[in-house]
C-alpha atoms as a PDB file:
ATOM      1  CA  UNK A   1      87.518 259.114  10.404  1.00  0.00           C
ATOM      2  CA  UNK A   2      89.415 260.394   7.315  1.00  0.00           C
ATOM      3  CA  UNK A   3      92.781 259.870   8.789  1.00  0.00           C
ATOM      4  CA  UNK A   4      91.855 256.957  10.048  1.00  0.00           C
ATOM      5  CA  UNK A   5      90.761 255.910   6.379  1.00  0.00           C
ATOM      6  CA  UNK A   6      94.139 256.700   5.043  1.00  0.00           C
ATOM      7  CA  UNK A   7      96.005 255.130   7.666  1.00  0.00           C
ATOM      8  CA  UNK A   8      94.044 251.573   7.092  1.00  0.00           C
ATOM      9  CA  UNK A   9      94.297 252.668   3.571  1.00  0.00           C
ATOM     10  CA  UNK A  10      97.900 252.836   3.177  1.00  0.00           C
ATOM     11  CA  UNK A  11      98.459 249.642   5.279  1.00  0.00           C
ATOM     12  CA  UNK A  12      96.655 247.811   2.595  1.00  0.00           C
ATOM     13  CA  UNK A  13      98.814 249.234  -0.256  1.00  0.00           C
ATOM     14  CA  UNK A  14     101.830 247.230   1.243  1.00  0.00           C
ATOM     15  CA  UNK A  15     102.055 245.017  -1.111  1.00  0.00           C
ATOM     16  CA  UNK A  16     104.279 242.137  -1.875  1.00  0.00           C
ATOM     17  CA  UNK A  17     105.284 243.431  -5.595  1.00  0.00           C
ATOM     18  CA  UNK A  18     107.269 246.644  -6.258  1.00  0.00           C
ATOM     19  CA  UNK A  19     105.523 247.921  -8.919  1.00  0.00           C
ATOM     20  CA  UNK A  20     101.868 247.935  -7.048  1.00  0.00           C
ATOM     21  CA  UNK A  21     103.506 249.787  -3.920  1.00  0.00           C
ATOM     22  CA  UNK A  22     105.329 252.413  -6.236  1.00  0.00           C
ATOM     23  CA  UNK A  23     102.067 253.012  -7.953  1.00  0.00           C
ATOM     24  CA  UNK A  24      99.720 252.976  -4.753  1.00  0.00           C
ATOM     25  CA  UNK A  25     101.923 254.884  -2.800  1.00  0.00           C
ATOM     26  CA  UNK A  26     101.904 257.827  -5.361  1.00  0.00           C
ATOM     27  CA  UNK A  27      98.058 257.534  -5.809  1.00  0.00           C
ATOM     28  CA  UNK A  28      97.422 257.964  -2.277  1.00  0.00           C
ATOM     29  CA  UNK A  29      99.985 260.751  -1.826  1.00  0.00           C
ATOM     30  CA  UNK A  30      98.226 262.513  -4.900  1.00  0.00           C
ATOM     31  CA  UNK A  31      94.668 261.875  -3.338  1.00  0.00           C
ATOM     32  CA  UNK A  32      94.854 262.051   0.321  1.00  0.00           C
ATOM     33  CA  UNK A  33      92.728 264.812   0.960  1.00  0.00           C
ATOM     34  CA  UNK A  34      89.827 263.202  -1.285  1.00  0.00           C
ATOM     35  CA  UNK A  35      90.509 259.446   0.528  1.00  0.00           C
ATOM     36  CA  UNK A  36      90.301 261.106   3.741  1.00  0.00           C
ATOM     37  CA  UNK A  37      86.839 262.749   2.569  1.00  0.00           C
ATOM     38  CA  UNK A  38      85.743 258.884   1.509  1.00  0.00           C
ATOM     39  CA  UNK A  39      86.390 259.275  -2.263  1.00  0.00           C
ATOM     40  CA  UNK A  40      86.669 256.147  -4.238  1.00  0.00           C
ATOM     41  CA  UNK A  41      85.219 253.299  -1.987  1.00  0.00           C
ATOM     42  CA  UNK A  42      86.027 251.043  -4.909  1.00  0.00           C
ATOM     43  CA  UNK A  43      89.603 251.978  -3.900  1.00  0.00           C
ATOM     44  CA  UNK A  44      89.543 249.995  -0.916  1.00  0.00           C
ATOM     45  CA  UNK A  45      87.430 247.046  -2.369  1.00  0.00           C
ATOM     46  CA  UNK A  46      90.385 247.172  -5.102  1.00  0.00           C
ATOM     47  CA  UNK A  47      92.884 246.226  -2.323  1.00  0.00           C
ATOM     48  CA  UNK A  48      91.384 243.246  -1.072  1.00  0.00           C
ATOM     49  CA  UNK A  49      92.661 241.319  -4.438  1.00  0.00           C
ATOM     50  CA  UNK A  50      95.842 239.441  -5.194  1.00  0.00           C
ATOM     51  CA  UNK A  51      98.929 241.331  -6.284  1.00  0.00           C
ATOM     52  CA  UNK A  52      98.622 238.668 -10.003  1.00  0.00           C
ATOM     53  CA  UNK A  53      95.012 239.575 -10.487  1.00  0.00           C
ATOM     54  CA  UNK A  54      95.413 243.202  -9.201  1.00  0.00           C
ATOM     55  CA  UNK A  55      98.505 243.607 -11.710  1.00  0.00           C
ATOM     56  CA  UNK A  56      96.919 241.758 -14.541  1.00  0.00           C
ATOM     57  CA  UNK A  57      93.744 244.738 -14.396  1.00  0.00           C
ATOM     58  CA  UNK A  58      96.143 247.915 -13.524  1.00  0.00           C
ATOM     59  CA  UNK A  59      97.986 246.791 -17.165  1.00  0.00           C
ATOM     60  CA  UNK A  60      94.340 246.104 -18.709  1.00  0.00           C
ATOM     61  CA  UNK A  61      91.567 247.760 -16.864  1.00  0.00           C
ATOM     62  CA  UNK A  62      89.358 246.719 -19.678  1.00  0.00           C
ATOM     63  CA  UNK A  63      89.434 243.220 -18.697  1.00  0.00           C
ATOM     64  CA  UNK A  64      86.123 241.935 -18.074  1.00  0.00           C
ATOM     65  CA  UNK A  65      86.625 241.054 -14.168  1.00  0.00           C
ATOM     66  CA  UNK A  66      88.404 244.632 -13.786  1.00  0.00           C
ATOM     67  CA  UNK A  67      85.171 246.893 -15.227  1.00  0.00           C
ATOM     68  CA  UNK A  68      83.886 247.694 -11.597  1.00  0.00           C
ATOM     69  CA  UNK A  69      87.293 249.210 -10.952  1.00  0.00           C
ATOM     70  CA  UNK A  70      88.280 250.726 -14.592  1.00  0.00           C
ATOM     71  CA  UNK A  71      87.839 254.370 -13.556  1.00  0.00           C
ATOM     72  CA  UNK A  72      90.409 253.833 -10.695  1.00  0.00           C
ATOM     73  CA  UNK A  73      92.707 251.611 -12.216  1.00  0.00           C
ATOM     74  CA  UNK A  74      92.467 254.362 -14.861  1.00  0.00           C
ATOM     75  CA  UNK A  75      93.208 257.110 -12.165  1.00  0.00           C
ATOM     76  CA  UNK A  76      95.805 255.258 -10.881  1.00  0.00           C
ATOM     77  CA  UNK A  77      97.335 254.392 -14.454  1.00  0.00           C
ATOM     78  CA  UNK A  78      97.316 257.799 -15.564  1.00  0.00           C
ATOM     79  CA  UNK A  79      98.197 259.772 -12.227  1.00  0.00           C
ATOM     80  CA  UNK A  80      94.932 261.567 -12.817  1.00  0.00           C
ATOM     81  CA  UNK A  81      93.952 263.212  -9.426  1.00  0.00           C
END
């Protein structure tokens, strides 16, 4: 399953805005193992957004729609593995 997860994982990270993919692509490269183990479910739920909103909460993931996701947009932010 864990390869699996990354595989669907990183197929969702394509993104249609430079910025997201840079940053997604190093956060799953820094956090494989732990994805593949099923860390950060919120992760995936995080994907499903648009790029706009998505953006909009990676610059201020204390915006009130973003709270659910602040301690990954804050991993992610911060390159915190």
């Amino acid at each position: 399953m864990g390869a699996d997860r990354v595989r669907k994982l990183r197929w969702l990270c394509r993104r249609g805005m430079k910025e997201l993919d840079v940053l997604l692509e190093s956060f799953l490269e820094q956090n494989q193992q732990a994805l593949e183990g099923g860390s950060w479910p919120e992760f995936e739920a995080l994907l499903h957004n648009e790029d706009d909103v998505f953006w909009i909460w990676v610059q201020y993931p204390d915006h009130h729609d973003a709270v659910v996701y602040r301690s990954i947009l804050e991993r992610m932010r911060y390159g915190l593995g």
